[in-house]
PDB file of N, CA and C in Angstrom:
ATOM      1  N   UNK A   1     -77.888 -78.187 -49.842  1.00  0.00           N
ATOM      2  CA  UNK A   1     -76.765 -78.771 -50.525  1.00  0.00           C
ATOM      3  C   UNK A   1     -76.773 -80.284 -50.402  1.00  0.00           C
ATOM      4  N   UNK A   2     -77.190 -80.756 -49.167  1.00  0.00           N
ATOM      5  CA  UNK A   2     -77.041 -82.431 -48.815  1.00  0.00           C
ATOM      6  C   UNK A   2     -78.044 -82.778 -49.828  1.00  0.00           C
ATOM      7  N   UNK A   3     -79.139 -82.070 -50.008  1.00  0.00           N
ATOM      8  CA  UNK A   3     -80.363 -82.868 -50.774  1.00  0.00           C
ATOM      9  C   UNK A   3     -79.870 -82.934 -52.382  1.00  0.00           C
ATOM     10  N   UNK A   4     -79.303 -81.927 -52.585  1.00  0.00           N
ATOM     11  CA  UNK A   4     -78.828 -82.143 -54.209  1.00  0.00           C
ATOM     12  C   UNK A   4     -77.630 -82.878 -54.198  1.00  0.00           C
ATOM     13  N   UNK A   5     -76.883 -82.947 -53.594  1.00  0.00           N
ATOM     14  CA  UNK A   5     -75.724 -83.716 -53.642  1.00  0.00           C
ATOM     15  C   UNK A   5     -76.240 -85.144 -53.524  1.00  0.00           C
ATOM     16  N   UNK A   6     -77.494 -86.002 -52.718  1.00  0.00           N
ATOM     17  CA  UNK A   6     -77.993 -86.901 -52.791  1.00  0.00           C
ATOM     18  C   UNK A   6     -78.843 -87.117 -54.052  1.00  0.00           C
ATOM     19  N   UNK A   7     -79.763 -85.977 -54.517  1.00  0.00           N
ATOM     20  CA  UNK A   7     -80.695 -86.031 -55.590  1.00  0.00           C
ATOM     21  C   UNK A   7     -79.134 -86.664 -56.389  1.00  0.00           C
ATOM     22  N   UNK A   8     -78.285 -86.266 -56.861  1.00  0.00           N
ATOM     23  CA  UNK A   8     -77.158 -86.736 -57.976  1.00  0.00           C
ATOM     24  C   UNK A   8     -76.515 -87.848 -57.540  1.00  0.00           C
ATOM     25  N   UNK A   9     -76.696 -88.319 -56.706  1.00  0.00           N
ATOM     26  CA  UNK A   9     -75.565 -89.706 -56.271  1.00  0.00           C
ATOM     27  C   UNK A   9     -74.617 -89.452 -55.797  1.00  0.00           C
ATOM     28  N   UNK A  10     -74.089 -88.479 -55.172  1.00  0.00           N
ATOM     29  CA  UNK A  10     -73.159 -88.324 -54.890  1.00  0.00           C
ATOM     30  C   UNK A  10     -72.857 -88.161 -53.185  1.00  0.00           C
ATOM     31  N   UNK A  11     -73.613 -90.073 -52.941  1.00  0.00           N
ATOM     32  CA  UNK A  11     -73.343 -89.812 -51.156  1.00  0.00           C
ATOM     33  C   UNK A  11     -71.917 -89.996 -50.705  1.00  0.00           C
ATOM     34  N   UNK A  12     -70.844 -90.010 -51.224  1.00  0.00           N
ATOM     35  CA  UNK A  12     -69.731 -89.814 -50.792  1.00  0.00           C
ATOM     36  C   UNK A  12     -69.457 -88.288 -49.582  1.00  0.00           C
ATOM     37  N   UNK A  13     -69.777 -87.852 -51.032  1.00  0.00           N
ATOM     38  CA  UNK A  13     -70.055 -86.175 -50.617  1.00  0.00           C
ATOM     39  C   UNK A  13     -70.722 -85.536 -49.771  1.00  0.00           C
ATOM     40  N   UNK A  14     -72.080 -86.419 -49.793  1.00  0.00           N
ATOM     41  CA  UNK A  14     -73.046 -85.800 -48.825  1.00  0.00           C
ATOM     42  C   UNK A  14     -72.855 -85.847 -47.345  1.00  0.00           C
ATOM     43  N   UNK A  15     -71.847 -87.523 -47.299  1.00  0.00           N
ATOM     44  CA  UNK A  15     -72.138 -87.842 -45.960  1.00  0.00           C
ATOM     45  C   UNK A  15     -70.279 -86.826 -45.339  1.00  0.00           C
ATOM     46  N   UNK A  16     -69.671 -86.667 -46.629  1.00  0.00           N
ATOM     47  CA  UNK A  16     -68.848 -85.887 -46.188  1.00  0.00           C
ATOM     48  C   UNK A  16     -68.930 -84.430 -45.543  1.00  0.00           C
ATOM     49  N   UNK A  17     -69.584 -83.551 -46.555  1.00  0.00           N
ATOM     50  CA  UNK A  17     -70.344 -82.352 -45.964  1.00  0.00           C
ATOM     51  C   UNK A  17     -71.009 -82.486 -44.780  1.00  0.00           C
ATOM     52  N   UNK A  18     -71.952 -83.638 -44.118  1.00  0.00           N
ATOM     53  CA  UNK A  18     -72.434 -83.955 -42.991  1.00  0.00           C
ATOM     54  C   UNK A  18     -71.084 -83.983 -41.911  1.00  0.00           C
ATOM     55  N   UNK A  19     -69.727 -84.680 -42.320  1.00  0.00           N
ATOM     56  CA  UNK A  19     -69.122 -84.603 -41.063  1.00  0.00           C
ATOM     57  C   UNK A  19     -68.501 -83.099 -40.971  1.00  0.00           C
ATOM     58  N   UNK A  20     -67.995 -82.954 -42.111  1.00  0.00           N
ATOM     59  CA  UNK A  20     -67.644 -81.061 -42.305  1.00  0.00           C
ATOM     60  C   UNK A  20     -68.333 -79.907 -41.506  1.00  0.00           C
ATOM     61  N   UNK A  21     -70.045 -80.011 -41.444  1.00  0.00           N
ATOM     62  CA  UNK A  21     -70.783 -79.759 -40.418  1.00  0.00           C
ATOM     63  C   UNK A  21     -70.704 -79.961 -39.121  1.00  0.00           C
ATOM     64  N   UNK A  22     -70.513 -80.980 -38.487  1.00  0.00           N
ATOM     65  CA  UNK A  22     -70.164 -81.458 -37.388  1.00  0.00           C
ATOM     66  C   UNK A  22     -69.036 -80.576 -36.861  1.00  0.00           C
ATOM     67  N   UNK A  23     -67.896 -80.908 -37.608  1.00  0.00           N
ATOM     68  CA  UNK A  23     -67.006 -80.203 -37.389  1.00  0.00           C
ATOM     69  C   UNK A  23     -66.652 -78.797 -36.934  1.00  0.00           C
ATOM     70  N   UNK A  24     -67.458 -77.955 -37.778  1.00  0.00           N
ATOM     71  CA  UNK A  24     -67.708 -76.611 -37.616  1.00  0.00           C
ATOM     72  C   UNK A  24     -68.620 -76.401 -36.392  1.00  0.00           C
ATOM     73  N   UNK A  25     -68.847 -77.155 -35.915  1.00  0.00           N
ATOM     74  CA  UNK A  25     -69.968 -76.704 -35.085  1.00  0.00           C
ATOM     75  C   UNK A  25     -71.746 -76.675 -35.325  1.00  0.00           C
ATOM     76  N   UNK A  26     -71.728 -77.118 -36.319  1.00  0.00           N
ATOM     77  CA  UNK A  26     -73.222 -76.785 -37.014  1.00  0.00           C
ATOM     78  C   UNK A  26     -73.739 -78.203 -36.693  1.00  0.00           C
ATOM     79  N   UNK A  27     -74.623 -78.624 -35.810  1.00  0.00           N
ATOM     80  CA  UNK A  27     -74.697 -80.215 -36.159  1.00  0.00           C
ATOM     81  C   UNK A  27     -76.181 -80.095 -37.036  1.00  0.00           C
ATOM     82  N   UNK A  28     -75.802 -81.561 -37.418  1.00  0.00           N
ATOM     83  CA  UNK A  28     -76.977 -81.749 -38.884  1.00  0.00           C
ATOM     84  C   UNK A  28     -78.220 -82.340 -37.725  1.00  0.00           C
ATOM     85  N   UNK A  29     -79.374 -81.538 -38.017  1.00  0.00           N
ATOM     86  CA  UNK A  29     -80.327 -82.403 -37.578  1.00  0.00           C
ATOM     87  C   UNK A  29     -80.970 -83.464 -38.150  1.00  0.00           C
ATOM     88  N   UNK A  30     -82.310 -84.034 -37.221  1.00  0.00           N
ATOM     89  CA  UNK A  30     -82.549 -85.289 -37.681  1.00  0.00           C
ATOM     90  C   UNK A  30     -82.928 -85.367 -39.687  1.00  0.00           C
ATOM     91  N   UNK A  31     -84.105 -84.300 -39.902  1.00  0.00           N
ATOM     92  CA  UNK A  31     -84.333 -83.760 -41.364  1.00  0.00           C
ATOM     93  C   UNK A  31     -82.828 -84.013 -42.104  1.00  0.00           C
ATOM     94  N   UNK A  32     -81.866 -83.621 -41.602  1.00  0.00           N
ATOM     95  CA  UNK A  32     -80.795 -83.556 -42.755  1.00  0.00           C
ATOM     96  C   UNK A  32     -80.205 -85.405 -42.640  1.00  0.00           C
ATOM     97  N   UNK A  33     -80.299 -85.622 -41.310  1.00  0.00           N
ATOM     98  CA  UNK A  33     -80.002 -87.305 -41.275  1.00  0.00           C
ATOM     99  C   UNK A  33     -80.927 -87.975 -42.083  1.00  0.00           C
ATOM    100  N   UNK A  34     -82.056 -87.391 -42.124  1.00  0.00           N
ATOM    101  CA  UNK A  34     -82.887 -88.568 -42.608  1.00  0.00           C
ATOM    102  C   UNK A  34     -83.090 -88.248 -44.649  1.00  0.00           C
ATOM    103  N   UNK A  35     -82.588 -87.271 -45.074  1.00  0.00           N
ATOM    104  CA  UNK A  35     -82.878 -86.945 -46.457  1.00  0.00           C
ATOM    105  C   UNK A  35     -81.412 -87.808 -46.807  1.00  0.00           C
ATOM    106  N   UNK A  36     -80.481 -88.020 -46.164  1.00  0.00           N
ATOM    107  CA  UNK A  36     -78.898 -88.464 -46.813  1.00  0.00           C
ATOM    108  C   UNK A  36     -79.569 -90.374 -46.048  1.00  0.00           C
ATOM    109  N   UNK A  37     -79.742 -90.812 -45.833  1.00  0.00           N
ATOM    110  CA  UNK A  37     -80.378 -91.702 -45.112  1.00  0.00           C
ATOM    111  C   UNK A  37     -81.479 -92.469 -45.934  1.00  0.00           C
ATOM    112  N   UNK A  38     -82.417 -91.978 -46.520  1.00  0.00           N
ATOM    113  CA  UNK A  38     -83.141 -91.878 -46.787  1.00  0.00           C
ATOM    114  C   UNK A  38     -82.494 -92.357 -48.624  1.00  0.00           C
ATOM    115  N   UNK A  39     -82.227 -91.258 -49.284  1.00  0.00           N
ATOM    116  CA  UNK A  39     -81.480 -91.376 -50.431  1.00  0.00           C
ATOM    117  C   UNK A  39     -80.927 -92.600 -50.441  1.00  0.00           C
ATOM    118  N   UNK A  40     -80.109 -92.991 -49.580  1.00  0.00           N
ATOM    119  CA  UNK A  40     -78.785 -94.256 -49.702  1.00  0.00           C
ATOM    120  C   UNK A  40     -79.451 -96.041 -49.889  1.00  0.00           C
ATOM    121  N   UNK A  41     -81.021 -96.174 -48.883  1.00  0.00           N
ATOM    122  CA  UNK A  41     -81.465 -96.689 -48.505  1.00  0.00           C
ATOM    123  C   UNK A  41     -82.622 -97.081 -50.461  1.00  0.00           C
ATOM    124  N   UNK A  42     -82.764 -95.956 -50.696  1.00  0.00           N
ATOM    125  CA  UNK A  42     -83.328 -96.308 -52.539  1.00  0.00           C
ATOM    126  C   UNK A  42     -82.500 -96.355 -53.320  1.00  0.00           C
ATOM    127  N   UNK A  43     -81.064 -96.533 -53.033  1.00  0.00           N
ATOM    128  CA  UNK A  43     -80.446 -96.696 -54.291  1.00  0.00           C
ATOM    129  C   UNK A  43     -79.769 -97.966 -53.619  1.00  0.00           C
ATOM    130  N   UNK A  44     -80.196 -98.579 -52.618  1.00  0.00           N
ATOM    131  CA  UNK A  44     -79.730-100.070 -52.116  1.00  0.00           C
ATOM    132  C   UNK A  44     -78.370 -99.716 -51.717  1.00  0.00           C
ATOM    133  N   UNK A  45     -77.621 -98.515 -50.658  1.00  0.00           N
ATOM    134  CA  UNK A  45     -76.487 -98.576 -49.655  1.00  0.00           C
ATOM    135  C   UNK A  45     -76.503 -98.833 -48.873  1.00  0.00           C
ATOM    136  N   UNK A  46     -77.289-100.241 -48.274  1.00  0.00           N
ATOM    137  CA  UNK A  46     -77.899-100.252 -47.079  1.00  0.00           C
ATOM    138  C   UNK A  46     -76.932 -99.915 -45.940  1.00  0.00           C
ATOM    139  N   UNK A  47     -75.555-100.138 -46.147  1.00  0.00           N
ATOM    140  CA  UNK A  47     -74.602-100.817 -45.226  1.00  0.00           C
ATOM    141  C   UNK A  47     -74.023 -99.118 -44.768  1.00  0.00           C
ATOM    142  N   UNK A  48     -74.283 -98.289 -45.482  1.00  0.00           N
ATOM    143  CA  UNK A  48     -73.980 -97.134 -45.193  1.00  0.00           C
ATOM    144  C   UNK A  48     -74.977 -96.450 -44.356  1.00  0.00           C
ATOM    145  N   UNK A  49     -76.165 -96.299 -44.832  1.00  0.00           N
ATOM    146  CA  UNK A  49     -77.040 -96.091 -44.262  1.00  0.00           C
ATOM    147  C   UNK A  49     -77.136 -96.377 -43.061  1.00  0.00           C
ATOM    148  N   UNK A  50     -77.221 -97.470 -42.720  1.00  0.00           N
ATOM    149  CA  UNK A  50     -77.040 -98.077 -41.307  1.00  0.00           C
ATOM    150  C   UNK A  50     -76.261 -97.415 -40.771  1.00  0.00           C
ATOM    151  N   UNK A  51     -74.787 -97.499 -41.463  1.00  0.00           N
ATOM    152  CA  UNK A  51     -73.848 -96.841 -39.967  1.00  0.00           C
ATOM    153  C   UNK A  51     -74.136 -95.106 -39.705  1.00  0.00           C
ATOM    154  N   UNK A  52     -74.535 -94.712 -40.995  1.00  0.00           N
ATOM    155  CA  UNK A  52     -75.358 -93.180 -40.689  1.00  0.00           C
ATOM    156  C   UNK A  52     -76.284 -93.112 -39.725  1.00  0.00           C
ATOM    157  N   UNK A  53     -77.359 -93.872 -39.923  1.00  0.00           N
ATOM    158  CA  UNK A  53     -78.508 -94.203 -38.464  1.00  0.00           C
ATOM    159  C   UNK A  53     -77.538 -94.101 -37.452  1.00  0.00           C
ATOM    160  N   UNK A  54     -76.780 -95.000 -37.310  1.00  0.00           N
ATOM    161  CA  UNK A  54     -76.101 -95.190 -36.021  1.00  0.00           C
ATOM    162  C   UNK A  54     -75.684 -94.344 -35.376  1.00  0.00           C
ATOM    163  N   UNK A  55     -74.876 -93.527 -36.544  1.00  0.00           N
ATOM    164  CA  UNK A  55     -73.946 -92.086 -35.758  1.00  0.00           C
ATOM    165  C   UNK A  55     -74.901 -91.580 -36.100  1.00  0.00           C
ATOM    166  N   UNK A  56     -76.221 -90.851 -36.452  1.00  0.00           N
ATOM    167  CA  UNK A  56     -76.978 -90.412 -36.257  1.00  0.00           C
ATOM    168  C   UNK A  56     -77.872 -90.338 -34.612  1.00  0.00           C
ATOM    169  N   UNK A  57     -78.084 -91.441 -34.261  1.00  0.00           N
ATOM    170  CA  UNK A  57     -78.653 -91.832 -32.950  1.00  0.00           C
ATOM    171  C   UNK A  57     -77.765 -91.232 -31.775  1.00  0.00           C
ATOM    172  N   UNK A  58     -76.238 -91.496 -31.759  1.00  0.00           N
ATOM    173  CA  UNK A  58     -75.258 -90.858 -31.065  1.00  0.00           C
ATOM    174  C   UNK A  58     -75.371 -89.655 -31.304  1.00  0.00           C
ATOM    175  N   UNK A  59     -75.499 -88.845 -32.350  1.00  0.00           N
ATOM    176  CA  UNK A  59     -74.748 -87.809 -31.929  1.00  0.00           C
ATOM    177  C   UNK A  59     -76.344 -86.796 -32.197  1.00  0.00           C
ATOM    178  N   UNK A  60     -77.749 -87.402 -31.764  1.00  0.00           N
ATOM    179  CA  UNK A  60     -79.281 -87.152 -31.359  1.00  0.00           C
ATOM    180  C   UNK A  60     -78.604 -87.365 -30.073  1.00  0.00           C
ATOM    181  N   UNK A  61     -78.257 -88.050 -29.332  1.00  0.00           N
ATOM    182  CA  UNK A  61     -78.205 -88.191 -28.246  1.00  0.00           C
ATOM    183  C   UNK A  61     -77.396 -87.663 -26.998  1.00  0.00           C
ATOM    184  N   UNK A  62     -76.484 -86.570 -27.985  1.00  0.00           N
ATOM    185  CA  UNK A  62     -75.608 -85.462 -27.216  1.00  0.00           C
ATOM    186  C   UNK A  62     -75.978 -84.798 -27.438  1.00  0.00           C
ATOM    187  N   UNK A  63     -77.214 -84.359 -28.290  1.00  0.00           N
ATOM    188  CA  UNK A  63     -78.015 -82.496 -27.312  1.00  0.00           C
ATOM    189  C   UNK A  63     -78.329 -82.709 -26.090  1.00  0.00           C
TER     190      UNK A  63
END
């Protein structure tokens, strides 16, 4: 779902479903950080991206 919701532009969504995950208990691994990450970074979001890395790195770093 994250990858098509990114394939369409629609990282609002994606990075929303990512915390929705969290939430539930499911955490997103690095693959799912890095396809929403990844996406944001070719369509020039840098500033998002970044703070995704970031809470990405944190929350790699509580398994």
């Amino acid at each position: 779902m994250i990858h098509g919701l990114c394939k369409e532009v629609l990282f609002e969504e994606a990075v929303a479903l990512l915390s929705e995950m969290e939430g539930n208990g499911c955490l997103p691994d690095a693959v799912t950080f890095e396809t929403v990450i990844r996406a944001l970074f070719e369509k020039d979001e840098n500033d998002m991206a970044e703070k995704l890395l970031r809470e990405m790195r944190v929350s790699q770093s509580q398994k």
